[in-house]
PDB file of N, CA and C in Angstrom:
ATOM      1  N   UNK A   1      88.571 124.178 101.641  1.00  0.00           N
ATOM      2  CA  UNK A   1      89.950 123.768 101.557  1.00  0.00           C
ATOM      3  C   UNK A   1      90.895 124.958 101.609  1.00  0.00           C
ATOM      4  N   UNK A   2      90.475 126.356 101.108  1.00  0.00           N
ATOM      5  CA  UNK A   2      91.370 127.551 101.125  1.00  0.00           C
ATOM      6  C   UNK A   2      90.982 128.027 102.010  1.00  0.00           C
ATOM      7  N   UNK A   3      90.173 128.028 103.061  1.00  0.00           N
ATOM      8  CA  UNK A   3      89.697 128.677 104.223  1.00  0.00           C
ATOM      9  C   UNK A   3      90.947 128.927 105.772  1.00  0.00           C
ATOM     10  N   UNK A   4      91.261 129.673 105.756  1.00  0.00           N
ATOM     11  CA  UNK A   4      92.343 129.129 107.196  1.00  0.00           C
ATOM     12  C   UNK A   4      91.336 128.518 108.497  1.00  0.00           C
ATOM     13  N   UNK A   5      91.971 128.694 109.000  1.00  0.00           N
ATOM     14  CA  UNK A   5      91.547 127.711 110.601  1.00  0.00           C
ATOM     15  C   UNK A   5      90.214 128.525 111.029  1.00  0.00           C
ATOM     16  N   UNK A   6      90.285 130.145 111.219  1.00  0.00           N
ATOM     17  CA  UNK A   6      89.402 130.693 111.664  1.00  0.00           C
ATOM     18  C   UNK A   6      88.412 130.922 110.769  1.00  0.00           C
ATOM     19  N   UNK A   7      88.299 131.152 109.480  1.00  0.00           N
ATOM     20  CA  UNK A   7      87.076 130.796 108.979  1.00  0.00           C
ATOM     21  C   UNK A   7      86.946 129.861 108.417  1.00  0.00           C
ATOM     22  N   UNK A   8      87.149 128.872 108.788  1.00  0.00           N
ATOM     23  CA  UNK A   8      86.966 127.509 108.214  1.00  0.00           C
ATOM     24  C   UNK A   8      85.770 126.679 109.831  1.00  0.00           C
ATOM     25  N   UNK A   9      86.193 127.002 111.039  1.00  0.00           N
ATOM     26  CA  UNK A   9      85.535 126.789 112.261  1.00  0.00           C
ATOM     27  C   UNK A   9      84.092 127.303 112.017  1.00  0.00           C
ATOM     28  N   UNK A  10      83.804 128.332 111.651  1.00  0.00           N
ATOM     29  CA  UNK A  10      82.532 128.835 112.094  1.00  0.00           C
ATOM     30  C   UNK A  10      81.538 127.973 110.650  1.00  0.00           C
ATOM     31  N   UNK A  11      82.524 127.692 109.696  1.00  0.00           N
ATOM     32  CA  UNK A  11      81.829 127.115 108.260  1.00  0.00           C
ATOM     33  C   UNK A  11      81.261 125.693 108.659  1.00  0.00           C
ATOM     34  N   UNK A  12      82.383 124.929 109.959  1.00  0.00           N
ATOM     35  CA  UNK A  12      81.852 123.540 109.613  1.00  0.00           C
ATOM     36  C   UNK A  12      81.649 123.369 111.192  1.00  0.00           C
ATOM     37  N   UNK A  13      80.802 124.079 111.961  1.00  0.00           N
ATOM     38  CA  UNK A  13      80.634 123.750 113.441  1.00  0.00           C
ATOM     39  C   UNK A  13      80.195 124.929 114.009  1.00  0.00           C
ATOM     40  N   UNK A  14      78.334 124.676 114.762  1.00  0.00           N
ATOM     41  CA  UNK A  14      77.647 125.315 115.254  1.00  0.00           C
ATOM     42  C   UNK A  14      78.414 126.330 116.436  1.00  0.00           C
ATOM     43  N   UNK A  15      79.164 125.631 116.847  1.00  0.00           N
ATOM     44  CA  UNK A  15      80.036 125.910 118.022  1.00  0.00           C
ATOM     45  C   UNK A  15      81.319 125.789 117.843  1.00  0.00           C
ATOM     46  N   UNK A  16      81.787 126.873 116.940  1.00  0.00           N
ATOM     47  CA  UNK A  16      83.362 126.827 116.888  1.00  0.00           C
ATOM     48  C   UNK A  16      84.410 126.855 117.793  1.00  0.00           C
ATOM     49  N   UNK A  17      84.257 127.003 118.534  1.00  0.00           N
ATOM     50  CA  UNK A  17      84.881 126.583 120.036  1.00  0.00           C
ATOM     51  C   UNK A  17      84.140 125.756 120.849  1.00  0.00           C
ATOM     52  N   UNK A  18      83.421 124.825 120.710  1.00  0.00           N
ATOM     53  CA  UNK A  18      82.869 123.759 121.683  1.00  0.00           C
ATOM     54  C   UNK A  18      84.101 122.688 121.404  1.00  0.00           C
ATOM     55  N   UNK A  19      83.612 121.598 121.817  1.00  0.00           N
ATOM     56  CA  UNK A  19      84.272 120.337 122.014  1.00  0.00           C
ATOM     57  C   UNK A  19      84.957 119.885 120.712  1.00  0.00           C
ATOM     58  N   UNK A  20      83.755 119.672 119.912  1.00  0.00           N
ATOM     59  CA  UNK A  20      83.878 118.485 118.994  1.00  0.00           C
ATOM     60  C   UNK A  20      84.954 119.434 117.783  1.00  0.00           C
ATOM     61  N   UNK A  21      84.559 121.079 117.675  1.00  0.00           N
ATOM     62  CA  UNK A  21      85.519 121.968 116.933  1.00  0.00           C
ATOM     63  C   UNK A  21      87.174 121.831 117.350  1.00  0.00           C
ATOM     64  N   UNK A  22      87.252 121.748 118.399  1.00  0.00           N
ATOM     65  CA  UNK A  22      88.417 121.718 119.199  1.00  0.00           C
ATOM     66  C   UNK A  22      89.357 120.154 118.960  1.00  0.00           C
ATOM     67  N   UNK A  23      88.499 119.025 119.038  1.00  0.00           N
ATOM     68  CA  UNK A  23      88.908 117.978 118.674  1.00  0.00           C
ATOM     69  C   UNK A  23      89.424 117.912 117.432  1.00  0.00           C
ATOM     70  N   UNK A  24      88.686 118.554 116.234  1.00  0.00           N
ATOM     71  CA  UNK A  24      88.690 118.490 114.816  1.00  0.00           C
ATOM     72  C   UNK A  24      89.950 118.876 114.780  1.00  0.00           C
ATOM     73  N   UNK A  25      90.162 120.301 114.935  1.00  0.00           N
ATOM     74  CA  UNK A  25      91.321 121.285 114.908  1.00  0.00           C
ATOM     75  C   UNK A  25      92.672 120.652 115.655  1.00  0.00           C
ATOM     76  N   UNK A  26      92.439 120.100 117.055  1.00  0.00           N
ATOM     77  CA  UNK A  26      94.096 119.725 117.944  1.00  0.00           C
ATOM     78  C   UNK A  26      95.142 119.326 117.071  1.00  0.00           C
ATOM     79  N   UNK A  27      95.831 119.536 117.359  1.00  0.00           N
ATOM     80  CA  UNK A  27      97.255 119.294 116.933  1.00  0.00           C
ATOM     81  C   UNK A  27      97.658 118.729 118.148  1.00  0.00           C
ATOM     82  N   UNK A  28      98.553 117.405 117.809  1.00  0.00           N
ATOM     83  CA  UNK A  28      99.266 117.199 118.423  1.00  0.00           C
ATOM     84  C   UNK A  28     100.548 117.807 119.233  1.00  0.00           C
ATOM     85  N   UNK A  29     101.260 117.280 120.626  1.00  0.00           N
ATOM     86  CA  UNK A  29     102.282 118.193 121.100  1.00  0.00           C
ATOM     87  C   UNK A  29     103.399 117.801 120.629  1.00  0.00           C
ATOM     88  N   UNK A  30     103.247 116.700 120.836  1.00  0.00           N
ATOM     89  CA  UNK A  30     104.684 115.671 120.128  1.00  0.00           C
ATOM     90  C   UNK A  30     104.959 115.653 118.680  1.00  0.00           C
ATOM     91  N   UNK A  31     106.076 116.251 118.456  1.00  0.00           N
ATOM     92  CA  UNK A  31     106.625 116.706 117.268  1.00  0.00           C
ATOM     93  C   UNK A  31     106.132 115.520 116.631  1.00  0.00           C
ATOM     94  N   UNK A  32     106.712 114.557 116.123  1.00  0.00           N
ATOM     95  CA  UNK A  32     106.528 113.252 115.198  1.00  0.00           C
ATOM     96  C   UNK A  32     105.056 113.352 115.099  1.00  0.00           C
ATOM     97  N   UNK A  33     104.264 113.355 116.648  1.00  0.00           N
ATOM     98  CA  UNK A  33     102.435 112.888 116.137  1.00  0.00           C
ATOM     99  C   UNK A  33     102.288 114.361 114.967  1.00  0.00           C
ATOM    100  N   UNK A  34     102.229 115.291 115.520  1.00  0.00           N
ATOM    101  CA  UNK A  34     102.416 116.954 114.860  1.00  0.00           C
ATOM    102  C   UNK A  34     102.301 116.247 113.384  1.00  0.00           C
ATOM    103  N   UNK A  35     103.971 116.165 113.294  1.00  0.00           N
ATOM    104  CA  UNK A  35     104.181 116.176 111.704  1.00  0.00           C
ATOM    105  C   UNK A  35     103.405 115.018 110.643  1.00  0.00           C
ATOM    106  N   UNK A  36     103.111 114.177 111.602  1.00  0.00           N
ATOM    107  CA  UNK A  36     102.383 113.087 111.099  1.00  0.00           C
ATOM    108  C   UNK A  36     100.827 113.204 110.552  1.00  0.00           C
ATOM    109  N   UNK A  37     100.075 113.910 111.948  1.00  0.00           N
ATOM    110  CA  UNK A  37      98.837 114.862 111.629  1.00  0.00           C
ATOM    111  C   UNK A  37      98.279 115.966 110.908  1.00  0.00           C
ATOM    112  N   UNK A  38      99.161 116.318 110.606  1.00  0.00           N
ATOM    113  CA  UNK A  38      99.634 117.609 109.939  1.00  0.00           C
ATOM    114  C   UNK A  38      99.815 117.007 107.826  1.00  0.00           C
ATOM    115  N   UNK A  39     100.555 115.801 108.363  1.00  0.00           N
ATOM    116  CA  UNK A  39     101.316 115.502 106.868  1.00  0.00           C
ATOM    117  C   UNK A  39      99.904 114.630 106.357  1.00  0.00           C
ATOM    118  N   UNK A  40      98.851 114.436 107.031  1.00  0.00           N
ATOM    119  CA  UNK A  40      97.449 113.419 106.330  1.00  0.00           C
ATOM    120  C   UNK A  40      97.081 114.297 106.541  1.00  0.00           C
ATOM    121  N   UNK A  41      96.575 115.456 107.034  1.00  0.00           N
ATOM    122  CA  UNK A  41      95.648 116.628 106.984  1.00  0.00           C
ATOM    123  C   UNK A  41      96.005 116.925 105.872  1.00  0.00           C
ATOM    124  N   UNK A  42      97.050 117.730 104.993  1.00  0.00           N
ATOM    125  CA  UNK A  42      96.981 118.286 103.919  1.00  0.00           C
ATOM    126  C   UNK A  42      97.282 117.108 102.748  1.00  0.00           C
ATOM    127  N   UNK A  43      97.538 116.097 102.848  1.00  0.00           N
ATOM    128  CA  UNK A  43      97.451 114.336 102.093  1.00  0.00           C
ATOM    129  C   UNK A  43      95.485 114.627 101.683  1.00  0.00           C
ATOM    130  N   UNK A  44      95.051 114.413 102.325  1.00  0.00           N
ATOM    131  CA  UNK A  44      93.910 114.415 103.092  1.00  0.00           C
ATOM    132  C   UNK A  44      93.177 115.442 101.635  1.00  0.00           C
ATOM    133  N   UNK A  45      93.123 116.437 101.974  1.00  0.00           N
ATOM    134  CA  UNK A  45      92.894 118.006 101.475  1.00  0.00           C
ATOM    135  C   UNK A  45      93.548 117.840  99.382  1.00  0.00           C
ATOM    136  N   UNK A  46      94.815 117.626  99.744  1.00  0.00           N
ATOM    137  CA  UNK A  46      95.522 117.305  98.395  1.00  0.00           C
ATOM    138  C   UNK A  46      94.125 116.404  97.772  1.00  0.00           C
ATOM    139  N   UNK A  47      93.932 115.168  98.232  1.00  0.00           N
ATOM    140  CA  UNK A  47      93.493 114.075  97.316  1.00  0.00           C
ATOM    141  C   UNK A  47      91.748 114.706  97.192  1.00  0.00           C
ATOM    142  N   UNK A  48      91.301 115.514  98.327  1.00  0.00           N
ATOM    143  CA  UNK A  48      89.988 115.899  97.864  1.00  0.00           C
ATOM    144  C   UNK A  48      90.371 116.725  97.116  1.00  0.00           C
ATOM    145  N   UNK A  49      90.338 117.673  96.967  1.00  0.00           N
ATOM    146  CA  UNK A  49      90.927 118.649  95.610  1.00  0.00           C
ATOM    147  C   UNK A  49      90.942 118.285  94.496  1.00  0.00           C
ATOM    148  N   UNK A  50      91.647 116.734  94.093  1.00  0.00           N
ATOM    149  CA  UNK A  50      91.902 116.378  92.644  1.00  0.00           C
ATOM    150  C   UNK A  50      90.383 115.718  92.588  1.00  0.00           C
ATOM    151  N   UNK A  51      89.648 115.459  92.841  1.00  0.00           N
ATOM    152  CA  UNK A  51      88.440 115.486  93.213  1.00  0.00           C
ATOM    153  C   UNK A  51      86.937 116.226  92.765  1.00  0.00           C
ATOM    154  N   UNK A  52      87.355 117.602  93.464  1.00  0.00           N
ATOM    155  CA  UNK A  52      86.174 118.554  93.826  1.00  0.00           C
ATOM    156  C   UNK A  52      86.665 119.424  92.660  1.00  0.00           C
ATOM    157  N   UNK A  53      87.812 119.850  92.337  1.00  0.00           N
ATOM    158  CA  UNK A  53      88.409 120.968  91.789  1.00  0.00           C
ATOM    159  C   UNK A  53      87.554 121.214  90.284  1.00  0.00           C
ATOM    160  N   UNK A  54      87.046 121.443  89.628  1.00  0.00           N
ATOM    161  CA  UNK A  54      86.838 121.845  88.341  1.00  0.00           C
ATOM    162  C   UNK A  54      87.617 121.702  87.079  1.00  0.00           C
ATOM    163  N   UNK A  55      89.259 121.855  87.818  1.00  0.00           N
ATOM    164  CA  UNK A  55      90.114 122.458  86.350  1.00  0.00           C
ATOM    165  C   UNK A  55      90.528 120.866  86.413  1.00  0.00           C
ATOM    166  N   UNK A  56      91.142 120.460  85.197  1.00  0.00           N
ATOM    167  CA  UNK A  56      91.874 119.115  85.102  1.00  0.00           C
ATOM    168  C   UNK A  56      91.323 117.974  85.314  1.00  0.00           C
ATOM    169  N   UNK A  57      90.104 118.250  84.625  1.00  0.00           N
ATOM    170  CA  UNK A  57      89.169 116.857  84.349  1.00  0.00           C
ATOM    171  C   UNK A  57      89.653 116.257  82.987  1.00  0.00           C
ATOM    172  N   UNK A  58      90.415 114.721  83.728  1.00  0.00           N
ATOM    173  CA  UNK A  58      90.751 114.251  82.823  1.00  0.00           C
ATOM    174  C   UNK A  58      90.442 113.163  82.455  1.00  0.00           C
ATOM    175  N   UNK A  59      88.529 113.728  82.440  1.00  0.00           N
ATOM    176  CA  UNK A  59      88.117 111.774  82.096  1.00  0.00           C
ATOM    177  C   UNK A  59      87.603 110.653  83.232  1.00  0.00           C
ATOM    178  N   UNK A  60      87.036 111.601  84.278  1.00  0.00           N
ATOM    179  CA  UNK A  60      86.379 111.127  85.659  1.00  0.00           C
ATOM    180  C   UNK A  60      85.283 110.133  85.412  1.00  0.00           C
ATOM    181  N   UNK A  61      84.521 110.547  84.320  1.00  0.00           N
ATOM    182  CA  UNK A  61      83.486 110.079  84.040  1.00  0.00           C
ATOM    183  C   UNK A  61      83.865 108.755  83.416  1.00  0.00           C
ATOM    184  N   UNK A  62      84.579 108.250  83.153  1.00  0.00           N
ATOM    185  CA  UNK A  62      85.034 107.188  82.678  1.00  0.00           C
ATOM    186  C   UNK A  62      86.008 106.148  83.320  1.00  0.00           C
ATOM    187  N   UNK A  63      86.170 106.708  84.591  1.00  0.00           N
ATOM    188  CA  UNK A  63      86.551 105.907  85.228  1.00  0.00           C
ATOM    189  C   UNK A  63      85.903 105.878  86.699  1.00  0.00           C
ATOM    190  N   UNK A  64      85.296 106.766  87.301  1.00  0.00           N
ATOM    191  CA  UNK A  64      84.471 106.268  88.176  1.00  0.00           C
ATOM    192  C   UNK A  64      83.434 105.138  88.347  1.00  0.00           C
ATOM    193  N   UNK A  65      83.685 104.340  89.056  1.00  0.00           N
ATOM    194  CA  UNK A  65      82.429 102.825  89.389  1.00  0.00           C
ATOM    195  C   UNK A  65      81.299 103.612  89.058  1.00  0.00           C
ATOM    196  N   UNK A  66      80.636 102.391  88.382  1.00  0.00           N
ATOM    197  CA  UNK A  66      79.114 102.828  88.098  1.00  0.00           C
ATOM    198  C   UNK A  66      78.558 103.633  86.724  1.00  0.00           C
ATOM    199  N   UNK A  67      79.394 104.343  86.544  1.00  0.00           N
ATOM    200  CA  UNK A  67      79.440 105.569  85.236  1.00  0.00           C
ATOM    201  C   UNK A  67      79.024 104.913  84.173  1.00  0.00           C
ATOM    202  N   UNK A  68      78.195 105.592  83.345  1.00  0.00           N
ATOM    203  CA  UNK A  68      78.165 104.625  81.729  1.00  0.00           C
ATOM    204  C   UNK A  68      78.999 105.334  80.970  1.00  0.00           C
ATOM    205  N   UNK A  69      80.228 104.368  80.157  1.00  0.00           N
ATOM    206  CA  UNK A  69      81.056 104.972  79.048  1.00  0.00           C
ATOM    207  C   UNK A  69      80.674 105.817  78.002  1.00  0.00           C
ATOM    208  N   UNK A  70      81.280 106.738  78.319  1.00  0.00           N
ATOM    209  CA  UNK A  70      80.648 107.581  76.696  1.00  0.00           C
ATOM    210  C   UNK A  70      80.926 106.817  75.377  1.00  0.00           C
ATOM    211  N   UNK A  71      80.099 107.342  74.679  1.00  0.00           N
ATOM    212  CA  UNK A  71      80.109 106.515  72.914  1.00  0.00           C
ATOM    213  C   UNK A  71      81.071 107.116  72.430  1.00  0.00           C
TER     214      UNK A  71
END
């Protein structure tokens, strides 16, 4: 998630410049698609974070499906 563009390519694709890297990465040309792609990419990133992150566990375990309640 803190990785920029260029080392973030070689982390998640055999071929950081093949096809499917290139697809991942495009940006749109058209301003609106742009800002739109752009604004769920880091939406996107934001909501994994509160997630993955470590700090500000506030009680995951108790509300994730499936979990048994602590006593």
């Amino acid at each position: 998630m803190i990785l920029s563009d260029r080392t973030r390519r070689p982390s998640l694709f055999a071929d950081p410049e093949g096809e499917a890297a290139q697809r991942f990465f495009d940006v749109p040309r058209d301003e609106a698609e742009r800002v739109d792609t752009l604004s769920q990419s880091i939406w996107a990133q934001a909501c994994t974070g509160k997630f993955v992150w470590p700090i500000a566990d506030r009680g995951l375990k108790r509300r994730i499906h499936g979990s048994p309640r602590p006593h």
